[in-house]
C-alpha atoms as a PDB file:
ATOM      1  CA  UNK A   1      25.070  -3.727   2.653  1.00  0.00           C
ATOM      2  CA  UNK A   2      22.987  -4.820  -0.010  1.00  0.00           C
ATOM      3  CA  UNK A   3      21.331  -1.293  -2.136  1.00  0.00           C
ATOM      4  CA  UNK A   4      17.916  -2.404  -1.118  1.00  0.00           C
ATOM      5  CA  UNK A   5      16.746  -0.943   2.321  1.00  0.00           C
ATOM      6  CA  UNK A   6      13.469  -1.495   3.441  1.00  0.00           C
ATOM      7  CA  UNK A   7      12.048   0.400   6.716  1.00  0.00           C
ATOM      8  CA  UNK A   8       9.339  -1.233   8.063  1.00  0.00           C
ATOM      9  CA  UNK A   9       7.729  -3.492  11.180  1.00  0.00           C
ATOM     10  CA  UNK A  10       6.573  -6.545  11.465  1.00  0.00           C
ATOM     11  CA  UNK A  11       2.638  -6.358  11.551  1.00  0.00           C
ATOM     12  CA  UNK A  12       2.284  -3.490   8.740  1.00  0.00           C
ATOM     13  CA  UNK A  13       0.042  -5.107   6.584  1.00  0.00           C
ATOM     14  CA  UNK A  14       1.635  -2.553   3.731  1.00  0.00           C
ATOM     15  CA  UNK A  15       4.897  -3.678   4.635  1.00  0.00           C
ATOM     16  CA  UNK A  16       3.373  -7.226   4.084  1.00  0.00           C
ATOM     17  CA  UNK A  17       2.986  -6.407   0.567  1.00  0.00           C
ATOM     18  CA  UNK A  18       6.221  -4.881  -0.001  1.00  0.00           C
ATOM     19  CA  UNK A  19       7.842  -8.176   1.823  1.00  0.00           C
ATOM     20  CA  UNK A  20       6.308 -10.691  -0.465  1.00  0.00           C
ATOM     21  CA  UNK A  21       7.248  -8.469  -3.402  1.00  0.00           C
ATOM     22  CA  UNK A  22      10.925  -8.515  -2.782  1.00  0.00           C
ATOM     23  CA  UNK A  23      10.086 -12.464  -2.192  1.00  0.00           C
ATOM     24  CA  UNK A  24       8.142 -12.972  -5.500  1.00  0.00           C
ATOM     25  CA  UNK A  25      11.353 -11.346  -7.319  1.00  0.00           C
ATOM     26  CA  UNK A  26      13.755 -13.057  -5.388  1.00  0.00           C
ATOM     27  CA  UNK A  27      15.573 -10.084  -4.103  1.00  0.00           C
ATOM     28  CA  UNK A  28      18.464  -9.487  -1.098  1.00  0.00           C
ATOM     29  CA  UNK A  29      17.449  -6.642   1.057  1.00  0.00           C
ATOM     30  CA  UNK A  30      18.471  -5.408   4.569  1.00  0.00           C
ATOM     31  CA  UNK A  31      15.278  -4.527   6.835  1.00  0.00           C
ATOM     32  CA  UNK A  32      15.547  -1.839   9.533  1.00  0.00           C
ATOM     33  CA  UNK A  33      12.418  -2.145  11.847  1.00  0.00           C
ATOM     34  CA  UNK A  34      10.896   1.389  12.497  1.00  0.00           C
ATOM     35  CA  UNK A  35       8.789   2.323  15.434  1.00  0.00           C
ATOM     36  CA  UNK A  36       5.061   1.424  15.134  1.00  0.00           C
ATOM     37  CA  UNK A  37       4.179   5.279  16.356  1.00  0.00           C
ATOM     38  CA  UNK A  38       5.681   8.663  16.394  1.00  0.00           C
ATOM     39  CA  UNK A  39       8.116   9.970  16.974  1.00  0.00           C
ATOM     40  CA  UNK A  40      10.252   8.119  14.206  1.00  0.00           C
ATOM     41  CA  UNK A  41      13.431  10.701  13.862  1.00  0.00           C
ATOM     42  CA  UNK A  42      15.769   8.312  11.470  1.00  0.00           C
ATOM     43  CA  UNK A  43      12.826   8.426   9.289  1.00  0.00           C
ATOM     44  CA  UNK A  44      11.826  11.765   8.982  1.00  0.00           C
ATOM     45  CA  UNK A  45      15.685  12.530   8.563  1.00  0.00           C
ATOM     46  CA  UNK A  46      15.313  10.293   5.377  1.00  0.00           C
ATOM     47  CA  UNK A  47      11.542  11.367   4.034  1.00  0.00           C
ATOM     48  CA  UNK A  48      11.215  14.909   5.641  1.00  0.00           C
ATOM     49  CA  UNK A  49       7.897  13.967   7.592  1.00  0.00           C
ATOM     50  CA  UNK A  50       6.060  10.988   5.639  1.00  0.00           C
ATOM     51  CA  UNK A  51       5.568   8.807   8.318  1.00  0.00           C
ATOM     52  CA  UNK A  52       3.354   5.704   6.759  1.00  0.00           C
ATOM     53  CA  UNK A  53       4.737   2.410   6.675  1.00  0.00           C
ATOM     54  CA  UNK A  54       6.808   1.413   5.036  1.00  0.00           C
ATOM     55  CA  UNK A  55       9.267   3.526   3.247  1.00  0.00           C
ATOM     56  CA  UNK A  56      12.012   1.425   1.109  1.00  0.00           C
ATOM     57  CA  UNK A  57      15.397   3.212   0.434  1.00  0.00           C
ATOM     58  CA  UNK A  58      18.162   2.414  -2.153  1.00  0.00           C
ATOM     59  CA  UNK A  59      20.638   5.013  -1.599  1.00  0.00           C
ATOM     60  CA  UNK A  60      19.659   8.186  -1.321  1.00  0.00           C
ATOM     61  CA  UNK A  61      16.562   7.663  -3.272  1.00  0.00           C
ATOM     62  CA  UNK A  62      13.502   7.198  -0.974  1.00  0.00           C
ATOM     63  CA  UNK A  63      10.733   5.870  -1.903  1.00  0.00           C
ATOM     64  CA  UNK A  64       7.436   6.317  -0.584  1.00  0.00           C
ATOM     65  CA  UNK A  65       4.001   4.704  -0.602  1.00  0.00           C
ATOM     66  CA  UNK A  66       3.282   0.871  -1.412  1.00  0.00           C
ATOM     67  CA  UNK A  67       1.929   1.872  -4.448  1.00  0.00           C
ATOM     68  CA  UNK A  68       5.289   3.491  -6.237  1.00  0.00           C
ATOM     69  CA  UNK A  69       7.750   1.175  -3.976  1.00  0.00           C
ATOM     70  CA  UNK A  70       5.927  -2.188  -6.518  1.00  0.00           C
ATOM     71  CA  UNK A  71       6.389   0.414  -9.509  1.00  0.00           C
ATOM     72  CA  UNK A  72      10.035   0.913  -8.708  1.00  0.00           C
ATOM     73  CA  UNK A  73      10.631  -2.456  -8.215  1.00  0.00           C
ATOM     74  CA  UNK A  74       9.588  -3.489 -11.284  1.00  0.00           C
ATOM     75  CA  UNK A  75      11.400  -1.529 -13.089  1.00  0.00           C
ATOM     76  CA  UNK A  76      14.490  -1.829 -11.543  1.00  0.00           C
ATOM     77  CA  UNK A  77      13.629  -5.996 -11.303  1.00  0.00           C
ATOM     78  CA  UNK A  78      11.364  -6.956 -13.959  1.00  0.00           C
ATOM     79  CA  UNK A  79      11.785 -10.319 -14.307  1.00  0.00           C
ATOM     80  CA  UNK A  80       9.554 -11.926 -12.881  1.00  0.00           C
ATOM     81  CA  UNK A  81       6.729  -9.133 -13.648  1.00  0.00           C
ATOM     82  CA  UNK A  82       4.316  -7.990 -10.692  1.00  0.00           C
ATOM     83  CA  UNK A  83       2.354  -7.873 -13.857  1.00  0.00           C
ATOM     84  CA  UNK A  84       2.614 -11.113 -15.981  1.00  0.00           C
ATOM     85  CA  UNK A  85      -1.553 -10.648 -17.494  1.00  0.00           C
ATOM     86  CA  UNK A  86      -0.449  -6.582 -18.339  1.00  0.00           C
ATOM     87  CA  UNK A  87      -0.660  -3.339 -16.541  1.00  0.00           C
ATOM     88  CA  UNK A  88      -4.207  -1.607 -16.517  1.00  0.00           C
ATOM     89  CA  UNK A  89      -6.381  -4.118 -14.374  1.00  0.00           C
ATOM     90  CA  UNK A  90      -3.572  -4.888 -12.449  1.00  0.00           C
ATOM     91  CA  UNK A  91      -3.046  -1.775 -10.884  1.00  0.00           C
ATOM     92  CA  UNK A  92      -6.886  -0.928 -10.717  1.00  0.00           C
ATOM     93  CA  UNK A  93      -7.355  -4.241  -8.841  1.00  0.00           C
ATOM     94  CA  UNK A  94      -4.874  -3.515  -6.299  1.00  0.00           C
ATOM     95  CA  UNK A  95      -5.998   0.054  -5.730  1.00  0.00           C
ATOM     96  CA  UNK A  96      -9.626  -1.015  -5.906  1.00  0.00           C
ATOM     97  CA  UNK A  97      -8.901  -3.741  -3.052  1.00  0.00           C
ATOM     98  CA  UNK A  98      -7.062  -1.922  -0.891  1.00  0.00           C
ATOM     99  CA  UNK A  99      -8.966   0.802  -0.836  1.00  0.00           C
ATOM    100  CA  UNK A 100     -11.716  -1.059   0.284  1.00  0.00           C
ATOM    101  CA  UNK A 101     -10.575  -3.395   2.213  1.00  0.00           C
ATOM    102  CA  UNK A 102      -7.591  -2.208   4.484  1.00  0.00           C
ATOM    103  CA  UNK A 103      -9.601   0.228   6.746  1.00  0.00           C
ATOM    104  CA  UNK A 104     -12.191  -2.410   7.489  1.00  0.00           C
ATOM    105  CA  UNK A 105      -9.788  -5.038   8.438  1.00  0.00           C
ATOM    106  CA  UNK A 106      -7.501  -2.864  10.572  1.00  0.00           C
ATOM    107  CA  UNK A 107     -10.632  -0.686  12.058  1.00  0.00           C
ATOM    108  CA  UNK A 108     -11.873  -4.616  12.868  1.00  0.00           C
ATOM    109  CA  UNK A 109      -8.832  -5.575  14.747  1.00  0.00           C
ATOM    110  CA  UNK A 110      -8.280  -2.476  17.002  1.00  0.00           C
ATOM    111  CA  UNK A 111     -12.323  -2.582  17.701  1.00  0.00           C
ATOM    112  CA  UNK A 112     -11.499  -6.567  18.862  1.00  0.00           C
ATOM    113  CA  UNK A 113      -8.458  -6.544  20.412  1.00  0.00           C
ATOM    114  CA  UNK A 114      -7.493  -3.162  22.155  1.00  0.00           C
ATOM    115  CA  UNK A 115      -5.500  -5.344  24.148  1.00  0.00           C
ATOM    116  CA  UNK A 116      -2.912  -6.503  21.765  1.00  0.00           C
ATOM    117  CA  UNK A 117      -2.088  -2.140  21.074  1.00  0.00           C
ATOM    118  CA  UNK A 118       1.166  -0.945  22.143  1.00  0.00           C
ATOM    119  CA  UNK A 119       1.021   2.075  24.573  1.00  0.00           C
ATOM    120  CA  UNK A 120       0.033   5.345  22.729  1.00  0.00           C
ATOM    121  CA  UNK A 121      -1.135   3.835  19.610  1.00  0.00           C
ATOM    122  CA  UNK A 122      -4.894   4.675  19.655  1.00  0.00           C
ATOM    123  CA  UNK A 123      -3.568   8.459  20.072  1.00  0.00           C
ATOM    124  CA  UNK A 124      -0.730   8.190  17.687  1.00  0.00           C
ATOM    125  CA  UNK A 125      -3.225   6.960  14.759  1.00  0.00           C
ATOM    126  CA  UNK A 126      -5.838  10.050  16.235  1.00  0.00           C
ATOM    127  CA  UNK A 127      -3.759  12.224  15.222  1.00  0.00           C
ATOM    128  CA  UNK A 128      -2.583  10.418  11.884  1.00  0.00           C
ATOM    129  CA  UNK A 129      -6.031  10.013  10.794  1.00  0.00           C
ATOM    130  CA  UNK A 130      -6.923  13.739  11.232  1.00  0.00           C
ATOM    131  CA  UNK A 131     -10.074  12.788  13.564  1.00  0.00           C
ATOM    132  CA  UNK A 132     -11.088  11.512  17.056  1.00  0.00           C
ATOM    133  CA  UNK A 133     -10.989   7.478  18.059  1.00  0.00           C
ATOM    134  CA  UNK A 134     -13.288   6.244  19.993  1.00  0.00           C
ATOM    135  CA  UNK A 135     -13.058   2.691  20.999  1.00  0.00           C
ATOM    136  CA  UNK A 136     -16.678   2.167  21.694  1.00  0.00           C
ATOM    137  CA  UNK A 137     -18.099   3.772  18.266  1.00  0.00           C
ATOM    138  CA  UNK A 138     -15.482   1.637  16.219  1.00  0.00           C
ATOM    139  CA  UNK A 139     -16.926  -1.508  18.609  1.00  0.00           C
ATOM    140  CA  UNK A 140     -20.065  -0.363  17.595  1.00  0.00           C
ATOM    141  CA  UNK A 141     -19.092  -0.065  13.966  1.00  0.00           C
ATOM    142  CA  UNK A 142     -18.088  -3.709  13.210  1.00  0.00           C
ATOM    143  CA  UNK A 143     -21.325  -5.415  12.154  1.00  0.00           C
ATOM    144  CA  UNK A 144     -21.166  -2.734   9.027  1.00  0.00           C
ATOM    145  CA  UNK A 145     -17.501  -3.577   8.289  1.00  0.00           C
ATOM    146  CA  UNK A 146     -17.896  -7.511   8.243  1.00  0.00           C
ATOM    147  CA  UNK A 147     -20.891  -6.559   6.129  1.00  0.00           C
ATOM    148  CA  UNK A 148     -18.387  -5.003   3.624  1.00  0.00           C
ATOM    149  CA  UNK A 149     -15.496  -7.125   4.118  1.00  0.00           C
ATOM    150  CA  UNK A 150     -18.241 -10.055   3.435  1.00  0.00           C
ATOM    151  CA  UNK A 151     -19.053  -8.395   0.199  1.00  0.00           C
ATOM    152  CA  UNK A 152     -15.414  -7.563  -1.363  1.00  0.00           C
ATOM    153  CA  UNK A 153     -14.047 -11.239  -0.184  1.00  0.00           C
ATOM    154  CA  UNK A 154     -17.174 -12.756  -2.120  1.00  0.00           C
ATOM    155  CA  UNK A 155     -15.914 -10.645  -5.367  1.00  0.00           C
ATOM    156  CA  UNK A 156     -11.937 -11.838  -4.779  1.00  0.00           C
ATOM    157  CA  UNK A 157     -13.642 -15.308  -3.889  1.00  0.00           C
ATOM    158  CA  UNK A 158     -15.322 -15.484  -7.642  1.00  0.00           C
ATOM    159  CA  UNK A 159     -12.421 -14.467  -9.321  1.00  0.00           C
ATOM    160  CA  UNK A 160     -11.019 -17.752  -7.807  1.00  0.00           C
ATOM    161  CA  UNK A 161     -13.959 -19.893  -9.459  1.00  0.00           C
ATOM    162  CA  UNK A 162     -12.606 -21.384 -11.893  1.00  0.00           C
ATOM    163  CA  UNK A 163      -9.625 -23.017 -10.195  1.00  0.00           C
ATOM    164  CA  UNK A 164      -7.283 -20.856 -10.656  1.00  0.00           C
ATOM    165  CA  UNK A 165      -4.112 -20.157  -8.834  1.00  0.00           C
ATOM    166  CA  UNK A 166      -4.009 -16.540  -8.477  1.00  0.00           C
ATOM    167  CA  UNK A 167      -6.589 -13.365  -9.931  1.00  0.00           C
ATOM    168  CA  UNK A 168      -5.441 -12.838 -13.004  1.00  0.00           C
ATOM    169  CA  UNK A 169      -4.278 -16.431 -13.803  1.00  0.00           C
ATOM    170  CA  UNK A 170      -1.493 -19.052 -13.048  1.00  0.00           C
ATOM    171  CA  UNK A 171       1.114 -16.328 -11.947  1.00  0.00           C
ATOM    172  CA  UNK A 172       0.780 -14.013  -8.920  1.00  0.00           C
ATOM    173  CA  UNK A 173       0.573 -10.214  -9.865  1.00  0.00           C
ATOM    174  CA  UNK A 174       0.484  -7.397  -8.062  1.00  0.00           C
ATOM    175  CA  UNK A 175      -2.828  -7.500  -7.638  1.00  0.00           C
ATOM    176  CA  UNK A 176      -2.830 -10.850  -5.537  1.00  0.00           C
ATOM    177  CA  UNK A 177      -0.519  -8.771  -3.387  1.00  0.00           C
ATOM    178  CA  UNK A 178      -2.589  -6.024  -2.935  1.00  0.00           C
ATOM    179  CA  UNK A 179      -5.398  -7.986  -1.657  1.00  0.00           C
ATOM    180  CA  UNK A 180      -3.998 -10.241   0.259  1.00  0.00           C
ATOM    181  CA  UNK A 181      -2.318  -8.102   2.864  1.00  0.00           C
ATOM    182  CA  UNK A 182      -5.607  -6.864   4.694  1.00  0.00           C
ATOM    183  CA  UNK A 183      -6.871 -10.633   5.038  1.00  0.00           C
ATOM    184  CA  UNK A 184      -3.413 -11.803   6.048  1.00  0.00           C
ATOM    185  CA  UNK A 185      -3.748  -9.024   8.468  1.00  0.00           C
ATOM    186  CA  UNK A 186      -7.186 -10.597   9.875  1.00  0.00           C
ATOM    187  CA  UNK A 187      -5.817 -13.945   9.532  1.00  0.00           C
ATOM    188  CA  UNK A 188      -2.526 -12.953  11.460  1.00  0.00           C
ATOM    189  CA  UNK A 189      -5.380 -11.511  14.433  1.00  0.00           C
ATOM    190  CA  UNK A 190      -8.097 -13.712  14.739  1.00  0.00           C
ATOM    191  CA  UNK A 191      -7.013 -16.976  12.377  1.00  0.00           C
ATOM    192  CA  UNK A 192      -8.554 -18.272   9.249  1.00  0.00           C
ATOM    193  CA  UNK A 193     -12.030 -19.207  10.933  1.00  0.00           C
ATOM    194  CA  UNK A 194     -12.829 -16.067  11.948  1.00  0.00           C
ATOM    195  CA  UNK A 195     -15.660 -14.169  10.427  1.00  0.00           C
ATOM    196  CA  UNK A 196     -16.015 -13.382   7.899  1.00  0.00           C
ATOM    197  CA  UNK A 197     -12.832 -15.386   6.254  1.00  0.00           C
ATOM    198  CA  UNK A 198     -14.777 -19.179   7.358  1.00  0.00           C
ATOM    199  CA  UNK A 199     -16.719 -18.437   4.719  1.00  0.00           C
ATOM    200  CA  UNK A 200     -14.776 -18.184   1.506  1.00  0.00           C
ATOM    201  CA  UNK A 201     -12.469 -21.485   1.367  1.00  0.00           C
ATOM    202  CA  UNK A 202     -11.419 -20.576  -2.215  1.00  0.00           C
ATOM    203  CA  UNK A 203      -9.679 -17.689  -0.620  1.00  0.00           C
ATOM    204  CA  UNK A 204      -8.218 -19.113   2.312  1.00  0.00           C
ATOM    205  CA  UNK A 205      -6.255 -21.312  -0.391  1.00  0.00           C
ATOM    206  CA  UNK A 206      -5.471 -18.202  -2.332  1.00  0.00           C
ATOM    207  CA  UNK A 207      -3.877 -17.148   0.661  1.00  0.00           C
ATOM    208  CA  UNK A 208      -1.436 -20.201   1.390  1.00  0.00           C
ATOM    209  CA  UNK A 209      -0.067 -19.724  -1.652  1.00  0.00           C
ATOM    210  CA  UNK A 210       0.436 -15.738  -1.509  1.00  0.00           C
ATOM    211  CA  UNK A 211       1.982 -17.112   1.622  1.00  0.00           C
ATOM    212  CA  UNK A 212       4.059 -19.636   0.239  1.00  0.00           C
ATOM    213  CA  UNK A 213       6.169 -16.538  -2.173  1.00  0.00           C
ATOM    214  CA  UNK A 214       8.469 -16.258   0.828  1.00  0.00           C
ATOM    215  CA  UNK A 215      10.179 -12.357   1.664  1.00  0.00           C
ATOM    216  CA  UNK A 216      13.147 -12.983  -0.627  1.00  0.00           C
ATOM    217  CA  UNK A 217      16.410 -13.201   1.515  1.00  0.00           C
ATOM    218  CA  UNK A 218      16.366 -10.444   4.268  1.00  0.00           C
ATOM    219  CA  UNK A 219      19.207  -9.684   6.575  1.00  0.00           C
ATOM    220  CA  UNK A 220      18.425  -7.295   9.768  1.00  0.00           C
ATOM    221  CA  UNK A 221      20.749  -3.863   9.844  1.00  0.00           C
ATOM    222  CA  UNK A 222      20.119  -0.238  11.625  1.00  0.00           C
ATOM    223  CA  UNK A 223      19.109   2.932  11.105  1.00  0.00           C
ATOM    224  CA  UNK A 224      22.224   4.284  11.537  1.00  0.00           C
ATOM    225  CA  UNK A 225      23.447   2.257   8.500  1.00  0.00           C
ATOM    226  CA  UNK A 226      20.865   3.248   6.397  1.00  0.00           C
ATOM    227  CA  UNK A 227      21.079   6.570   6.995  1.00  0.00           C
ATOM    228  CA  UNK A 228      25.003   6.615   6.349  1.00  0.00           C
ATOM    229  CA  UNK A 229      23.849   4.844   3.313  1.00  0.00           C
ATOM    230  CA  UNK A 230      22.051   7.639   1.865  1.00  0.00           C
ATOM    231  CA  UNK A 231      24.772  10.254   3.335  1.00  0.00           C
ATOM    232  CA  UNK A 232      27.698   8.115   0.989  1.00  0.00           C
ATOM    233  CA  UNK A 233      24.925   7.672  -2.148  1.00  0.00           C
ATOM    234  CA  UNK A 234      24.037   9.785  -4.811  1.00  0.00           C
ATOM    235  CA  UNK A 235      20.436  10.066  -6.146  1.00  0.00           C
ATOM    236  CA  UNK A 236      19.674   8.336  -9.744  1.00  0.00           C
ATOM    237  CA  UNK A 237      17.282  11.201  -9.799  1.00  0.00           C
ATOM    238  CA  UNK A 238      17.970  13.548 -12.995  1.00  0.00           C
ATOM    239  CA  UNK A 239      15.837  16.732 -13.744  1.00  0.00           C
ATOM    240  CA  UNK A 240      12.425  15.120 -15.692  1.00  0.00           C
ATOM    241  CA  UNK A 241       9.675  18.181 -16.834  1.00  0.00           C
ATOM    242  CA  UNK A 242       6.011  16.970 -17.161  1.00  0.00           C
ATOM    243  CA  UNK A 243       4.893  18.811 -20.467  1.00  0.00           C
ATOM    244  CA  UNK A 244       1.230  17.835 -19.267  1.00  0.00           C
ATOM    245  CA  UNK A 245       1.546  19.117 -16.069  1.00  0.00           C
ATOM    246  CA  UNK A 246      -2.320  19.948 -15.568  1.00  0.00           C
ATOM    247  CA  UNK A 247      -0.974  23.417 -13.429  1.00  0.00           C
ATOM    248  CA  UNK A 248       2.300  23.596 -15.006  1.00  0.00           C
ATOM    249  CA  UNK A 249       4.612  23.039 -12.077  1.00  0.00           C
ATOM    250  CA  UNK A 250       8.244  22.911 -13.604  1.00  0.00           C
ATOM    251  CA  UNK A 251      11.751  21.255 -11.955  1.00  0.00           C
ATOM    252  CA  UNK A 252      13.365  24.059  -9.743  1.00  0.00           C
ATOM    253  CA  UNK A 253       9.658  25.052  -7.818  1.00  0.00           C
ATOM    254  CA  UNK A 254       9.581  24.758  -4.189  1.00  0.00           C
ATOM    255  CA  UNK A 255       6.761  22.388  -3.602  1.00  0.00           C
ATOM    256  CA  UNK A 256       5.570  20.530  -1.043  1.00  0.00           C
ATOM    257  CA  UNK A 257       3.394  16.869  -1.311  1.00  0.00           C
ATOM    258  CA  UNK A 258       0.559  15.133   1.051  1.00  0.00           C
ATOM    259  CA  UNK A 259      -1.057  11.993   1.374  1.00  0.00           C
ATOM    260  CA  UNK A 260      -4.636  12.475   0.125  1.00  0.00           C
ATOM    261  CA  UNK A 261      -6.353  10.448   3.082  1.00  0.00           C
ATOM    262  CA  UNK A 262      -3.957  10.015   6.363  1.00  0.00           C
ATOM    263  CA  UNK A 263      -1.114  10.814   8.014  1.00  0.00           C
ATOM    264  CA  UNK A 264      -1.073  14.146   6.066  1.00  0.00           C
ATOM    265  CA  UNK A 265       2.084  15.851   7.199  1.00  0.00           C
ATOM    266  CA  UNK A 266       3.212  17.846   3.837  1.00  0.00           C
ATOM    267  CA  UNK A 267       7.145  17.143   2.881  1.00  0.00           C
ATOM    268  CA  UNK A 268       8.941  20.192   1.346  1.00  0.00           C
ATOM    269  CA  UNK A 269      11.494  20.256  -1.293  1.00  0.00           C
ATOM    270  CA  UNK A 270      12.355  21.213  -4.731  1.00  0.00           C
ATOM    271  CA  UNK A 271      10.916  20.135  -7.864  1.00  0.00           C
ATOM    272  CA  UNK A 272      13.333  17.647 -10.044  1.00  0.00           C
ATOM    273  CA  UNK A 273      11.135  15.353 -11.877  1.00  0.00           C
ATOM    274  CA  UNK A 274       7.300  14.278 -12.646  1.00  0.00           C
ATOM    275  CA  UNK A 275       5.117  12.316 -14.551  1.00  0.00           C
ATOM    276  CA  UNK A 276       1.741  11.252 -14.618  1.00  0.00           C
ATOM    277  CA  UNK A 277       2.802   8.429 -11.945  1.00  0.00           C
ATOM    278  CA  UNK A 278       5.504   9.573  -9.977  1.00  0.00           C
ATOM    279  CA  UNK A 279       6.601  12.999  -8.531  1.00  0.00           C
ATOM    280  CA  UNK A 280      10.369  13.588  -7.292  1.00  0.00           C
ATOM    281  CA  UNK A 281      11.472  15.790  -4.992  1.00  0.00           C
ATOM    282  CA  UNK A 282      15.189  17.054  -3.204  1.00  0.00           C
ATOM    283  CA  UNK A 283      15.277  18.028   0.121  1.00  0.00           C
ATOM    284  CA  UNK A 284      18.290  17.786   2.759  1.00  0.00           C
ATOM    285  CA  UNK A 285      19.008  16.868   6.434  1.00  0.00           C
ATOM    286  CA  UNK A 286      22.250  17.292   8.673  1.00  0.00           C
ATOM    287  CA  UNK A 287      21.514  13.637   9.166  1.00  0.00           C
ATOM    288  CA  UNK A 288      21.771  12.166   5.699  1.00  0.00           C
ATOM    289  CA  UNK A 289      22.697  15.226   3.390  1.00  0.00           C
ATOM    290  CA  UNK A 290      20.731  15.645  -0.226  1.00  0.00           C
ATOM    291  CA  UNK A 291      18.399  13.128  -0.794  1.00  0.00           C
ATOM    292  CA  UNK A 292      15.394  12.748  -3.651  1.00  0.00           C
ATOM    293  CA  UNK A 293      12.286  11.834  -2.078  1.00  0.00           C
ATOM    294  CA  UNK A 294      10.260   9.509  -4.749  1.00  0.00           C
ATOM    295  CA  UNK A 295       5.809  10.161  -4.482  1.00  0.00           C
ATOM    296  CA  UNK A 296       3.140   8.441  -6.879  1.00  0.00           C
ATOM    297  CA  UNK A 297       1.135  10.698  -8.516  1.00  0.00           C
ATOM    298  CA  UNK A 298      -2.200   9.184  -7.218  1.00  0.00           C
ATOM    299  CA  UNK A 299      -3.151   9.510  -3.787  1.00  0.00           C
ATOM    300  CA  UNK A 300      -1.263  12.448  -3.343  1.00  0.00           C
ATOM    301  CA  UNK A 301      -1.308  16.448  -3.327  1.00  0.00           C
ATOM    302  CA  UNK A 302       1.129  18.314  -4.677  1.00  0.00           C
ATOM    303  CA  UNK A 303       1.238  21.773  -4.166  1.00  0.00           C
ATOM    304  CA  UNK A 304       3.569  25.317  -4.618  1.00  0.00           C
ATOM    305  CA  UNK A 305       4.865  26.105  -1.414  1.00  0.00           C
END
């Protein structure tokens, strides 16, 4: 088994952007396909209740969030760099995009095609999302979204103005990455003519040749094997204080840390490292034994428990 694990499924747009990570660094990694809803037990055994996709494992180190899965993979892989024009605008660009764009282009697609949902999954993301779904006020709420989707794909669309090959240049960066995945998301639903990607050609090239990075080389394995992984594994994880800790948390606190916007089931553990990026945690489960559950900073709350 190869040490990178990546828990995902197939039409995660997130996962998307992990996938063509691993491909734009070349890397081996074994992909165990998670459920699209809840329950998700192999999971939680490994995260202690995060439940967004995806969630990509090496060991018994978990990491968590598409945002700090790129950061770890970059520095674990840096060559290439997710970041070949420099950190800073990078990063802002992909937060900036996603941010803006993912809920419009999902919220789209369920309005459109209620059809294509597995059983449960309306209810499943109520409850993720903290609030009520109701197909006929998202149905009525898609005029508004193409409005904004219009406007965000017309700023990606004059980034691409002067011929170049990706945002920030001739290489792909994380930021391509980040924007892509919503509009290969569209694209994957309703194909590149649809409204309101028939308008933006430069784009739809952009996005043959995200496309064209590949997923590295995958190779299908289990749950079970993943989890016996991080049973047999040791965490890289060593005890890390933040001096600049804006509350003054310290390793050894019981704490627990929350997505910021969804799916907002806190995970409890102790304190064993932080920065301004990246929070660590370690928790334990018959399932799997001690494991260090890896958080960004942003996007997330942490709090004493």
């Amino acid at each position: 088994m190869t040490d990178i694990i990546l828990h995902h499924y197939e039409t995660s747009p997130y996962s998307e952007k992990v996938r063509l990570g691993l491909g734009l660094k070349g890397l081996a990694w074994e992909s165990v396909e998670i459920p699209v809803i809840m329950p998700k037990p192999d999971l939680t055994a490994l995260t202690g209740g995060y439940r967004k996709t995806p969630v990509l494992q090496i060991g018994a180190d978990i990491y968590c969030d598409s945002q700090l899965i790129m950061r770890e993979l970059e520095r674990r892989h840096p060559t290439p760099s997710f970041y070949p024009a420099g950190h800073g605008a990078a990063d802002a660009l992909a937060w900036w995009a996603e941010k803006t764009t993912f809920s419009p282009a999902v919220s789209i697609a369920f309005a459109k095609r209620p059809d294509a949902l597995p059983e449960g999954f309306l209810e499943d993301r109520a409850t993720f999302s903290g609030r009520n779904i109701d197909p006929a006020a998202m149905m009525a709420a898609v005029p508004n979204l193409l409005d904004q989707l219009r406007a965000h794909f017309d700023w990606l669309n004059q980034m691409l103005i002067d011929e170049r090959s990706f945002l920030q240049g001739s290489a792909a960066s994380l930021a391509d990455l980040a924007a892509y995945h919503p509009i290969w998301f569209l694209k994957q639903k309703f194909g590149p003519t649809a409204v309101p990607l028939d308008g933006f050609p430069r784009l739809l090239s952009w996005t043959e040749r995200i496309a064209a990075i590949g997923h590295g080389r995958r190779s299908p394995t289990t749950s079970k094997k993943a989890l016996d992984a991080a049973r047999d594994a040791t965490s890289i994880a060593g005890v890390v204080p933040d001096p600049r800790d804006p509350i003054g948390r310290k390793p050894g606190q019981t704490v627990t840390v929350t997505p910021d916007d969804t799916g907002r089931d806190p995970v409890i553990g102790e304190l064993v490292a932080s920065g301004v990026h990246e929070i660590v945690i370690r928790r334990s489960d018959p399932a799997v034994g001690e494991v260090c559950v890896h958080f960004p900073r942003a996007g997330f709350v942490v709090m004493s428990a």
